[in-house]
C-alpha atoms as a PDB file:
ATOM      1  CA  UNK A   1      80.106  76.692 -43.324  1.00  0.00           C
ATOM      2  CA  UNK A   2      77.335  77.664 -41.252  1.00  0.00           C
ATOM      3  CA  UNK A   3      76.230  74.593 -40.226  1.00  0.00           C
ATOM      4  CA  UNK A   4      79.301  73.141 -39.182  1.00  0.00           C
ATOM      5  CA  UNK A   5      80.186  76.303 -36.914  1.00  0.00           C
ATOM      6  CA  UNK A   6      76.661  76.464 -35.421  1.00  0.00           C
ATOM      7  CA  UNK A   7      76.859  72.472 -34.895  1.00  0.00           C
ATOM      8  CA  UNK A   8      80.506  73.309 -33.341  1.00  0.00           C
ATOM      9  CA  UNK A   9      78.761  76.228 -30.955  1.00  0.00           C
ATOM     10  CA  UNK A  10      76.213  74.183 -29.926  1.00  0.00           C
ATOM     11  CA  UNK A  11      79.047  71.532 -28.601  1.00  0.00           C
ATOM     12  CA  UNK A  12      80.775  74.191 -27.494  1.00  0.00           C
ATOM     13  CA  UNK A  13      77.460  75.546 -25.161  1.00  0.00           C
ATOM     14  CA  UNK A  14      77.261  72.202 -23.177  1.00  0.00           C
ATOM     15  CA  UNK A  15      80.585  72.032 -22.838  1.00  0.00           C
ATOM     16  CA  UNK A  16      80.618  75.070 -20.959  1.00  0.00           C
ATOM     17  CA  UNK A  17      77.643  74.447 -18.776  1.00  0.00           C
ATOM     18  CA  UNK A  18      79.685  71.423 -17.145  1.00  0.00           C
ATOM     19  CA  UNK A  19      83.134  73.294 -17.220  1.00  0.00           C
ATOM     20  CA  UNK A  20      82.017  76.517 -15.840  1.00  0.00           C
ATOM     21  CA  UNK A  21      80.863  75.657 -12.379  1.00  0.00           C
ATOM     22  CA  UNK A  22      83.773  73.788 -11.512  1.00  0.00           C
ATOM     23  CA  UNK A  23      86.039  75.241  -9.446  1.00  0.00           C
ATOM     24  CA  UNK A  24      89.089  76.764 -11.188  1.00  0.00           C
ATOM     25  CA  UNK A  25      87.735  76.316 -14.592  1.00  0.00           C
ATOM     26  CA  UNK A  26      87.443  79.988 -15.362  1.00  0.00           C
ATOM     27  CA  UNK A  27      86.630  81.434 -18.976  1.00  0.00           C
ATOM     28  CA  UNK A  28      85.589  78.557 -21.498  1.00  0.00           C
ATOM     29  CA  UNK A  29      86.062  78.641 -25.418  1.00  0.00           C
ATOM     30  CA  UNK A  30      83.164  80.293 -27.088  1.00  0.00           C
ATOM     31  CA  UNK A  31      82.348  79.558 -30.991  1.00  0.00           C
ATOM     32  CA  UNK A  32      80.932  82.354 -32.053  1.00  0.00           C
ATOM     33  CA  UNK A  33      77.868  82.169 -34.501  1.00  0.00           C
ATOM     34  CA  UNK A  34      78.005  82.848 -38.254  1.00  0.00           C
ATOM     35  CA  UNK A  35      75.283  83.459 -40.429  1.00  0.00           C
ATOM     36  CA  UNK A  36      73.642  82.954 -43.774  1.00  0.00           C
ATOM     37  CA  UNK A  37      72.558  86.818 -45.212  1.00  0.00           C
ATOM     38  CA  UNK A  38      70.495  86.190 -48.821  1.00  0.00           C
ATOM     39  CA  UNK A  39      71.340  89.466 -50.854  1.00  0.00           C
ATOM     40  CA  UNK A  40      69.150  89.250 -54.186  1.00  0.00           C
ATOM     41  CA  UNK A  41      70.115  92.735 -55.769  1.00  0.00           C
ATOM     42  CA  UNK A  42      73.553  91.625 -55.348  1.00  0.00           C
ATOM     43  CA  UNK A  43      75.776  89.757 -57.278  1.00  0.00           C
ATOM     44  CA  UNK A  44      76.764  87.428 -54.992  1.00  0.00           C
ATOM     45  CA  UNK A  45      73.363  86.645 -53.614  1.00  0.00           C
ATOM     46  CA  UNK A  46      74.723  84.801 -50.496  1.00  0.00           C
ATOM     47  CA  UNK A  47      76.975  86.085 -47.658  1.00  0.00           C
ATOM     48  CA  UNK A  48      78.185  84.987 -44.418  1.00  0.00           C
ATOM     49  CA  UNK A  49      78.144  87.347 -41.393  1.00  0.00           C
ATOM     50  CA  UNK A  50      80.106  86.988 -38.071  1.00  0.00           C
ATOM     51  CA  UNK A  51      81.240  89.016 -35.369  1.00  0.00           C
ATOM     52  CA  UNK A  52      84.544  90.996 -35.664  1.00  0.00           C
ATOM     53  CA  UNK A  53      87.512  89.161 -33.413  1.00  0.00           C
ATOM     54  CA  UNK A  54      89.556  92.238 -32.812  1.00  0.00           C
ATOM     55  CA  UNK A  55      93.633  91.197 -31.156  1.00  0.00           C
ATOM     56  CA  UNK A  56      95.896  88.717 -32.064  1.00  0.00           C
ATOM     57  CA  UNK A  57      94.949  85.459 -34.308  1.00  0.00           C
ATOM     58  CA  UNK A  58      95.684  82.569 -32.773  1.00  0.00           C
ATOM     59  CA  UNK A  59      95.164  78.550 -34.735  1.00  0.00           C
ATOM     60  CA  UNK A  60      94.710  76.667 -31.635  1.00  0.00           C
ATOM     61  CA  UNK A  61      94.686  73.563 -33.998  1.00  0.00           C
ATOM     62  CA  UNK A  62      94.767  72.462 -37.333  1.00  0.00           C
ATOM     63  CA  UNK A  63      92.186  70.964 -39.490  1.00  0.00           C
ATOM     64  CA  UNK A  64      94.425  67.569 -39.206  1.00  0.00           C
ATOM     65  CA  UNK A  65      95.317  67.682 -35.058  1.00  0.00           C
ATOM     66  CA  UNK A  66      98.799  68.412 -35.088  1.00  0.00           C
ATOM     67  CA  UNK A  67     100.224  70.781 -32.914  1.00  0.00           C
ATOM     68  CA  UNK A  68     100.989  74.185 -34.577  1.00  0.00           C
ATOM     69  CA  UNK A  69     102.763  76.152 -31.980  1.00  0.00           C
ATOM     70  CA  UNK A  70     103.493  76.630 -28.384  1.00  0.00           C
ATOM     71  CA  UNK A  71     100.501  79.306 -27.724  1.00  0.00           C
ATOM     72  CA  UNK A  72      98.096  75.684 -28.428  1.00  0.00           C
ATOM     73  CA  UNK A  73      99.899  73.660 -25.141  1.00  0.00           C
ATOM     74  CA  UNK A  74     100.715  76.514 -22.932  1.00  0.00           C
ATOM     75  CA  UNK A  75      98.480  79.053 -23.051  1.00  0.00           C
ATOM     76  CA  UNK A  76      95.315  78.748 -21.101  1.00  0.00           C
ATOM     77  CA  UNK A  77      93.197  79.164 -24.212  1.00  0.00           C
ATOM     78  CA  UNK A  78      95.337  76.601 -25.839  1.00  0.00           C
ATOM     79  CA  UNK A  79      94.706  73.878 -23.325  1.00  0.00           C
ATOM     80  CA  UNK A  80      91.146  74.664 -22.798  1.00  0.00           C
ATOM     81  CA  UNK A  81      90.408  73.649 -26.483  1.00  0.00           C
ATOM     82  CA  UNK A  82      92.741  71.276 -26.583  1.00  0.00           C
ATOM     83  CA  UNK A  83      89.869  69.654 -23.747  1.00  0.00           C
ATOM     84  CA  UNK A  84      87.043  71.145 -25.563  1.00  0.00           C
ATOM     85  CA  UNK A  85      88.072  68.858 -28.554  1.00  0.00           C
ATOM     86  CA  UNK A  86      88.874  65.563 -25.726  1.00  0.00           C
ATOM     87  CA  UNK A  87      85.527  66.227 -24.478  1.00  0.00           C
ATOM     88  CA  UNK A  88      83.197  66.254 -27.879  1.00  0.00           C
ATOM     89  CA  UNK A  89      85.529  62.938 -28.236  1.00  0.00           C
ATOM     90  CA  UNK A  90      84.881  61.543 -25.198  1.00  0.00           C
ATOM     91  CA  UNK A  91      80.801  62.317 -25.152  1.00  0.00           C
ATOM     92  CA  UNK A  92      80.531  61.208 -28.986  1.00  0.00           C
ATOM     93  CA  UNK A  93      82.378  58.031 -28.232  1.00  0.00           C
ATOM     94  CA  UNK A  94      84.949  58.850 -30.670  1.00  0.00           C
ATOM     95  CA  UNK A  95      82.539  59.551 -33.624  1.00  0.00           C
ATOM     96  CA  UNK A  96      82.955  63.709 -34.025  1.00  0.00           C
ATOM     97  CA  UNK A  97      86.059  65.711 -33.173  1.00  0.00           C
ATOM     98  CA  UNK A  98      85.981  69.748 -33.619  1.00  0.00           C
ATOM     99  CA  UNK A  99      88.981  70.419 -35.226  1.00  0.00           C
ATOM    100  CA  UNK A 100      90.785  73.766 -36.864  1.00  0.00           C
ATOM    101  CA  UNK A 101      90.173  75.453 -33.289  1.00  0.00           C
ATOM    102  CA  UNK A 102      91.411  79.553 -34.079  1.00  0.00           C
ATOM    103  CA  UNK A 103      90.388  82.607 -32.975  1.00  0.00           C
ATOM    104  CA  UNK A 104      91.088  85.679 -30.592  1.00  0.00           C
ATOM    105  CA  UNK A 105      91.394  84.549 -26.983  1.00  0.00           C
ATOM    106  CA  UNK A 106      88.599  82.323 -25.722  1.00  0.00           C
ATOM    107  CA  UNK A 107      86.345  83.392 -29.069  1.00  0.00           C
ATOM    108  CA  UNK A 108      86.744  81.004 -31.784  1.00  0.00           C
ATOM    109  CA  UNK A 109      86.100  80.968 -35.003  1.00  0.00           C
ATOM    110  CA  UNK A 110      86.113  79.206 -39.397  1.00  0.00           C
ATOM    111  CA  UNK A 111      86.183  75.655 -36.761  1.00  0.00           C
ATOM    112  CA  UNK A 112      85.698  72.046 -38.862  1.00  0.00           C
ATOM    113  CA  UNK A 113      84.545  69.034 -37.546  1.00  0.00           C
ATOM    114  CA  UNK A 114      85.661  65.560 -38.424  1.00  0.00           C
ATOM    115  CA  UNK A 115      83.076  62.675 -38.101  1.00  0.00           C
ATOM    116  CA  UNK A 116      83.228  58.867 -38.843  1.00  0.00           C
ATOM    117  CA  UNK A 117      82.493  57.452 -42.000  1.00  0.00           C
ATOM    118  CA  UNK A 118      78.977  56.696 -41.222  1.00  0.00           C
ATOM    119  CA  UNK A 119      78.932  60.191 -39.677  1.00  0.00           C
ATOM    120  CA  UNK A 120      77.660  60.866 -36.458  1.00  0.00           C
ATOM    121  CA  UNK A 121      73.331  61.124 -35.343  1.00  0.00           C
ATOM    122  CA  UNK A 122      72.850  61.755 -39.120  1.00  0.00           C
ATOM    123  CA  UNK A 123      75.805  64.646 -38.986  1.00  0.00           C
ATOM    124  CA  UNK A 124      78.664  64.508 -41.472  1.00  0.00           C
ATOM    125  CA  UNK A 125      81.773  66.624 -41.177  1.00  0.00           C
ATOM    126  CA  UNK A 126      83.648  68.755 -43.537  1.00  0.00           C
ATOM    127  CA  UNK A 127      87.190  66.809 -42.408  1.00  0.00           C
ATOM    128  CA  UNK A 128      88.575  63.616 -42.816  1.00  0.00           C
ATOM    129  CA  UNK A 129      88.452  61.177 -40.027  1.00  0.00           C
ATOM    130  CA  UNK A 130      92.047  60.776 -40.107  1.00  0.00           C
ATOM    131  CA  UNK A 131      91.974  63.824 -37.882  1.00  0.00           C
ATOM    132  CA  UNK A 132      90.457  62.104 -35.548  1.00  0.00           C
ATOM    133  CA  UNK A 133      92.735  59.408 -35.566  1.00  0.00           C
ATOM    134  CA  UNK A 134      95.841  61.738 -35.273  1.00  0.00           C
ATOM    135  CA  UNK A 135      93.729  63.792 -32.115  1.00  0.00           C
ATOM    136  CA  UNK A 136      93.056  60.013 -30.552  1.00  0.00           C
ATOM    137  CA  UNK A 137      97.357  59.546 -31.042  1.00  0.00           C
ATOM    138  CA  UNK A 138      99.034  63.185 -30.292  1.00  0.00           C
ATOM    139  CA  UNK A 139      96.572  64.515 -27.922  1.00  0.00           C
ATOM    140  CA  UNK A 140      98.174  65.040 -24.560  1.00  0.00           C
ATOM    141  CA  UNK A 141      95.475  66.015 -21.411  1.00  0.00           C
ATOM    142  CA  UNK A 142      96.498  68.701 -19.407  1.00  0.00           C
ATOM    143  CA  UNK A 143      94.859  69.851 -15.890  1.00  0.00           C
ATOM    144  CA  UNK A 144      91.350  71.130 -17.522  1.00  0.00           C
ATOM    145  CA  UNK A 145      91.425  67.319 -19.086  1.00  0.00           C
ATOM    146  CA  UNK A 146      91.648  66.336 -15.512  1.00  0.00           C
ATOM    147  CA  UNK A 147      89.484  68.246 -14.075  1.00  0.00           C
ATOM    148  CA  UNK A 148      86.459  67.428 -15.962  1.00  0.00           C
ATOM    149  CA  UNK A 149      87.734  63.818 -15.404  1.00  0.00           C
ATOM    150  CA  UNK A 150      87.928  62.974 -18.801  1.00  0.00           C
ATOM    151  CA  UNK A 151      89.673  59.565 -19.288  1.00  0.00           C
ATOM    152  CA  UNK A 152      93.220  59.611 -20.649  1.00  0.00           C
ATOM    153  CA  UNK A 153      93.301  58.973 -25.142  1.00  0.00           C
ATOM    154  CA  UNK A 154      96.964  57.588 -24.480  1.00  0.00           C
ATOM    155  CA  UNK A 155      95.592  54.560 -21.764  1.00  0.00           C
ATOM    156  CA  UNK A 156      93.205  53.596 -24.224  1.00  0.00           C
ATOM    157  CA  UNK A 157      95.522  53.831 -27.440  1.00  0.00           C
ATOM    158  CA  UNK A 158      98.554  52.138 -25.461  1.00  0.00           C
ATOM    159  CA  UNK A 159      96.029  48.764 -24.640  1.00  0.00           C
ATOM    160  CA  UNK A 160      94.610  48.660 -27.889  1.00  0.00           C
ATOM    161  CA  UNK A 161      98.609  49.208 -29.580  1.00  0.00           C
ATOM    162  CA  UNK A 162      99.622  46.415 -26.856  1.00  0.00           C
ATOM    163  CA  UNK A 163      96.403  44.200 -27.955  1.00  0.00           C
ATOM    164  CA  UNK A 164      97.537  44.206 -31.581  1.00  0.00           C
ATOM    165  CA  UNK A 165     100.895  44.134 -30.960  1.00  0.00           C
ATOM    166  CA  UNK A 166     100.172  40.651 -28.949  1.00  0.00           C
ATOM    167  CA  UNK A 167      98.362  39.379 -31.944  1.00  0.00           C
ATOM    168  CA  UNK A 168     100.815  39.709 -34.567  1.00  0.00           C
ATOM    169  CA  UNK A 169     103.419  38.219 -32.048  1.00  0.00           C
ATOM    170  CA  UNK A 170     100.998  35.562 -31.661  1.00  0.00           C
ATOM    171  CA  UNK A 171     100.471  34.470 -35.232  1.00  0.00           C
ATOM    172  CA  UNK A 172     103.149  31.564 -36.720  1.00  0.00           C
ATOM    173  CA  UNK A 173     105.848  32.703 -38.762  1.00  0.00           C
ATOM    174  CA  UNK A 174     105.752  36.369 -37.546  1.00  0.00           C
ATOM    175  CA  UNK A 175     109.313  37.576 -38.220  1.00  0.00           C
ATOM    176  CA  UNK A 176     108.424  36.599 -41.930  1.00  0.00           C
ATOM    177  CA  UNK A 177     105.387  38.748 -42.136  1.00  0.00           C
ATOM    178  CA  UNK A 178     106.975  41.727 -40.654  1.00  0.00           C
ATOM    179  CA  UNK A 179     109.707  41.393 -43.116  1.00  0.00           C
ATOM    180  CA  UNK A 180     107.364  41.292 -45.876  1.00  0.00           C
ATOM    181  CA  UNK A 181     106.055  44.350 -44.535  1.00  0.00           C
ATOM    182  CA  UNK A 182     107.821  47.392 -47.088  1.00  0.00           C
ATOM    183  CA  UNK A 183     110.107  49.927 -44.740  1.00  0.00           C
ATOM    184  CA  UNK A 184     107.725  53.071 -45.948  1.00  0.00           C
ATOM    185  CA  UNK A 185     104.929  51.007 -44.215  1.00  0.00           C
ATOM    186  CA  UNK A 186     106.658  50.250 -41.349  1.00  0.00           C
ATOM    187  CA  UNK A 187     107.777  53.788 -40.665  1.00  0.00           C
ATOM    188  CA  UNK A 188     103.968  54.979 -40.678  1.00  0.00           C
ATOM    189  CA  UNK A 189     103.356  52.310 -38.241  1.00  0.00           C
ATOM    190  CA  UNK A 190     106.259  52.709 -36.659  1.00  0.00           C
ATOM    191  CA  UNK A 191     105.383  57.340 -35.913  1.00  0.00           C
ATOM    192  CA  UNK A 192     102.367  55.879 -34.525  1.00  0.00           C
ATOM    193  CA  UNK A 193     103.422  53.788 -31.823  1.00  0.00           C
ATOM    194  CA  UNK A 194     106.259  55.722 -30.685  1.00  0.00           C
ATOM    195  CA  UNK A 195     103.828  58.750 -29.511  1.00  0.00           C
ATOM    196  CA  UNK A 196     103.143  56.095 -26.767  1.00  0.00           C
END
């Protein structure tokens, strides 16, 4: 728990080095730390300790990427970790996403992080990378997104959709493999593409 939150601030600290300065940022999302207290005349000889958020709770996102609630696309916090997550995307090349975004106002807190398989620099997460999948397909940049000039998820999901669509169109007797193709399966496929 305390590794993945203190990997999560550390993301979180460079993040806000580039997004501060810029004009009309504001405030940026802070994870706050958590740490590891070793108790040996108690019971429980391990504890973790983090600062008290004090106001209303807010779950910014889910562990999984969906959207939750209004507060996450329309208030200010809301949109600025909905960019905090595009840009960890964006500078890990699509290998770690920081996920389960919550907290009080711009002080977050109990965050995951999804990685690839193979992990990312030696890091593993504590969430599947479907979650990163589902960011890559629902997330939806807003003007923080812009101005940090991070590239738009949907361009890139659209030509690589369009790609594979062109492919299977492509291949002989199409129209029998897609009927092969059971309806359950084709309705997953099928909530993917129409995000786009």
């Amino acid at each position: 728990e305390c590794y993945i939150q203190n990997t999560a601030r550390e993301y979180a600290k460079i993040y806000a080095a580039e997004a501060e300065p810029l004009e009309g940022f504001g405030e940026v999302p802070e994870i706050i730390p958590i740490f590891l207290v070793h108790r040996p005349g108690n019971n429980i000889p391990y504890a973790t300790v983090e600062e008290e958020l004090v106001g209303e709770f807010v779950k910014y996102s889910v562990r999984d990427g969906k959207e939750v609630n209004f507060l996450r696309r329309d208030s200010e916090a809301g949109q600025k970790c909905c960019t905090f997550q595009h840009w960890v995307y964006e500078k890990t090349n699509g290998s770690l996403l920081v996920t389960d975004l919550q907290g009080v106002g711009m002080k977050l807190t109990d965050v995951g992080i999804a990685t690839l398989a193979k992990g990312y620099k030696g890091f593993k997460g504590n969430c599947s990378i479907s979650f990163i999948e589902q960011f890559r397909a629902l997330h939806q940049c807003n003007k923080y997104c812009e101005m940090l000039g991070l590239k738009s998820l949907r361009t890139t999901h659209q030509k690589q959709w369009k790609a594979t669509s062109m492919k299977i169109k492509n291949l002989p007797n199409s129209s029998t493999i897609k009927k092969a193709v059971p309806k359950k399966a084709r309705e997953a496929r099928d909530f993917i593409s129409s995000e786009h």
